[in-house]
Protein backbone atom coordinates (compact mmCIF):
# COMPACT_ATOMS: atom_id res chain seq x y z
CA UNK A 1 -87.17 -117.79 31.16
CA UNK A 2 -90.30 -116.27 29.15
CA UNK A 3 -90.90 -116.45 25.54
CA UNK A 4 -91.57 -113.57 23.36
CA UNK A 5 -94.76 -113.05 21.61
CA UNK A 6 -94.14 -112.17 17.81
CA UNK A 7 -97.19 -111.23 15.37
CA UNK A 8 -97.58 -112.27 12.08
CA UNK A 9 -100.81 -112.07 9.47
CA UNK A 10 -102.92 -111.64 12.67
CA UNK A 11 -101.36 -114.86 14.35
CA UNK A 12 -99.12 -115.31 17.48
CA UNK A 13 -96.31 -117.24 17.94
CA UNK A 14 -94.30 -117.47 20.75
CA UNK A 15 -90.41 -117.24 19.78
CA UNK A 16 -88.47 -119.98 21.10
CA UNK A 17 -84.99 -119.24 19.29
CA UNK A 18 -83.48 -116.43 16.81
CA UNK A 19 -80.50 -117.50 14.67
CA UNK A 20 -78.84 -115.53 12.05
CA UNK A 21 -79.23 -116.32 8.39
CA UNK A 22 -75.54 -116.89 7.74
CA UNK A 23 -75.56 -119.95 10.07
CA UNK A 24 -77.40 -121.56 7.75
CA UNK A 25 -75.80 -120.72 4.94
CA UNK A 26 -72.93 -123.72 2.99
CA UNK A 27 -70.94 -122.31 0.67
CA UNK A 28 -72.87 -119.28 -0.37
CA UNK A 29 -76.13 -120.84 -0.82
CA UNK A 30 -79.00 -121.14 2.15
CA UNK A 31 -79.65 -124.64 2.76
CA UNK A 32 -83.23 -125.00 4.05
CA UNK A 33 -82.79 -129.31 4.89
CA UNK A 34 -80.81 -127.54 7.73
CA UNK A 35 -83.30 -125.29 8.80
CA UNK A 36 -86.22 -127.70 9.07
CA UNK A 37 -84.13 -129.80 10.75
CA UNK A 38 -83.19 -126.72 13.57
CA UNK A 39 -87.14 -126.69 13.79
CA UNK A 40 -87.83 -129.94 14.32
CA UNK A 41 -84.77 -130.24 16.94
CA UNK A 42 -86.23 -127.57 18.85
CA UNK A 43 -89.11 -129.01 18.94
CA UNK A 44 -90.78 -125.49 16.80
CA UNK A 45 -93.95 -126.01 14.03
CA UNK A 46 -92.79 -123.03 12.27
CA UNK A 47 -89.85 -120.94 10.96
CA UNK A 48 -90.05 -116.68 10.32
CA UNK A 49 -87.64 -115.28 8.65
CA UNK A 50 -86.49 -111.55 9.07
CA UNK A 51 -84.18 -109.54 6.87
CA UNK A 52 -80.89 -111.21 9.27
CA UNK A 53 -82.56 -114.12 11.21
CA UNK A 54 -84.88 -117.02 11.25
CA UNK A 55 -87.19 -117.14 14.24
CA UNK A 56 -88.18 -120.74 15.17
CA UNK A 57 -91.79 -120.24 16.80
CA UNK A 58 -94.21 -122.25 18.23
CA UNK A 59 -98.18 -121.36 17.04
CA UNK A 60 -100.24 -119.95 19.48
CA UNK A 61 -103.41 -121.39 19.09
CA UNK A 62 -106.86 -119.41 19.41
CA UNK A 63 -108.82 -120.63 22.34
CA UNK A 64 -112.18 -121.69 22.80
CA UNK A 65 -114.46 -120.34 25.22
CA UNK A 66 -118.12 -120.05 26.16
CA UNK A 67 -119.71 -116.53 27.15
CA UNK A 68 -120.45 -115.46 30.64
CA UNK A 69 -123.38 -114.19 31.27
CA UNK A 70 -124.00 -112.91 34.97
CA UNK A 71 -127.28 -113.48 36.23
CA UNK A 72 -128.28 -110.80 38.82
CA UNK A 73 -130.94 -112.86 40.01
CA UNK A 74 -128.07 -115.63 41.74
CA UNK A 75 -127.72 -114.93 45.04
CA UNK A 76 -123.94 -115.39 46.66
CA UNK A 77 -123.78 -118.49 49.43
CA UNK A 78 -123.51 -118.10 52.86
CA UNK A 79 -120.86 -119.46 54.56
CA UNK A 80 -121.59 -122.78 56.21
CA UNK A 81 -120.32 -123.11 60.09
């Protein structure tokens, strides 16, 4: 199963559940102690909401990496016998 990429405020996050509002919802009022608890269940850092669901995501963090830089001058290796 693959997770779906959602973008927020130029961040990714990879969905790991939808669940309607109303789920969350006790006796007309939405009660967030259940939400964060959904999150932390699911093992998620952080909840979007949407005009009919919460998504619980997990961040995508930015990675670190150092430049390339091809060097003409390197010559490939022959292969040894």
């Amino acid at each position: 199963m693959f997770s779906k990429l959602y973008y927020n405020n130029d961040k990714a996050y990879l969905i790991n559940r939808t669940m309607p509002i109303h789920n969350f919802e006790r006796d007309g009022k939405l009660n967030m102690e259940i939400v964060k608890e959904c999150r932390d269940w699911l093992e998620c850092d952080h909840v979007l909401k949407t005009k009919t669901h919460f998504l619980f995501v997990v961040t995508v963090e930015d990675v670190d990496f150092d430049e390339v830089i091809e060097d003409n001058d390197v010559k490939p290796l022959k292969p040894t016998k």
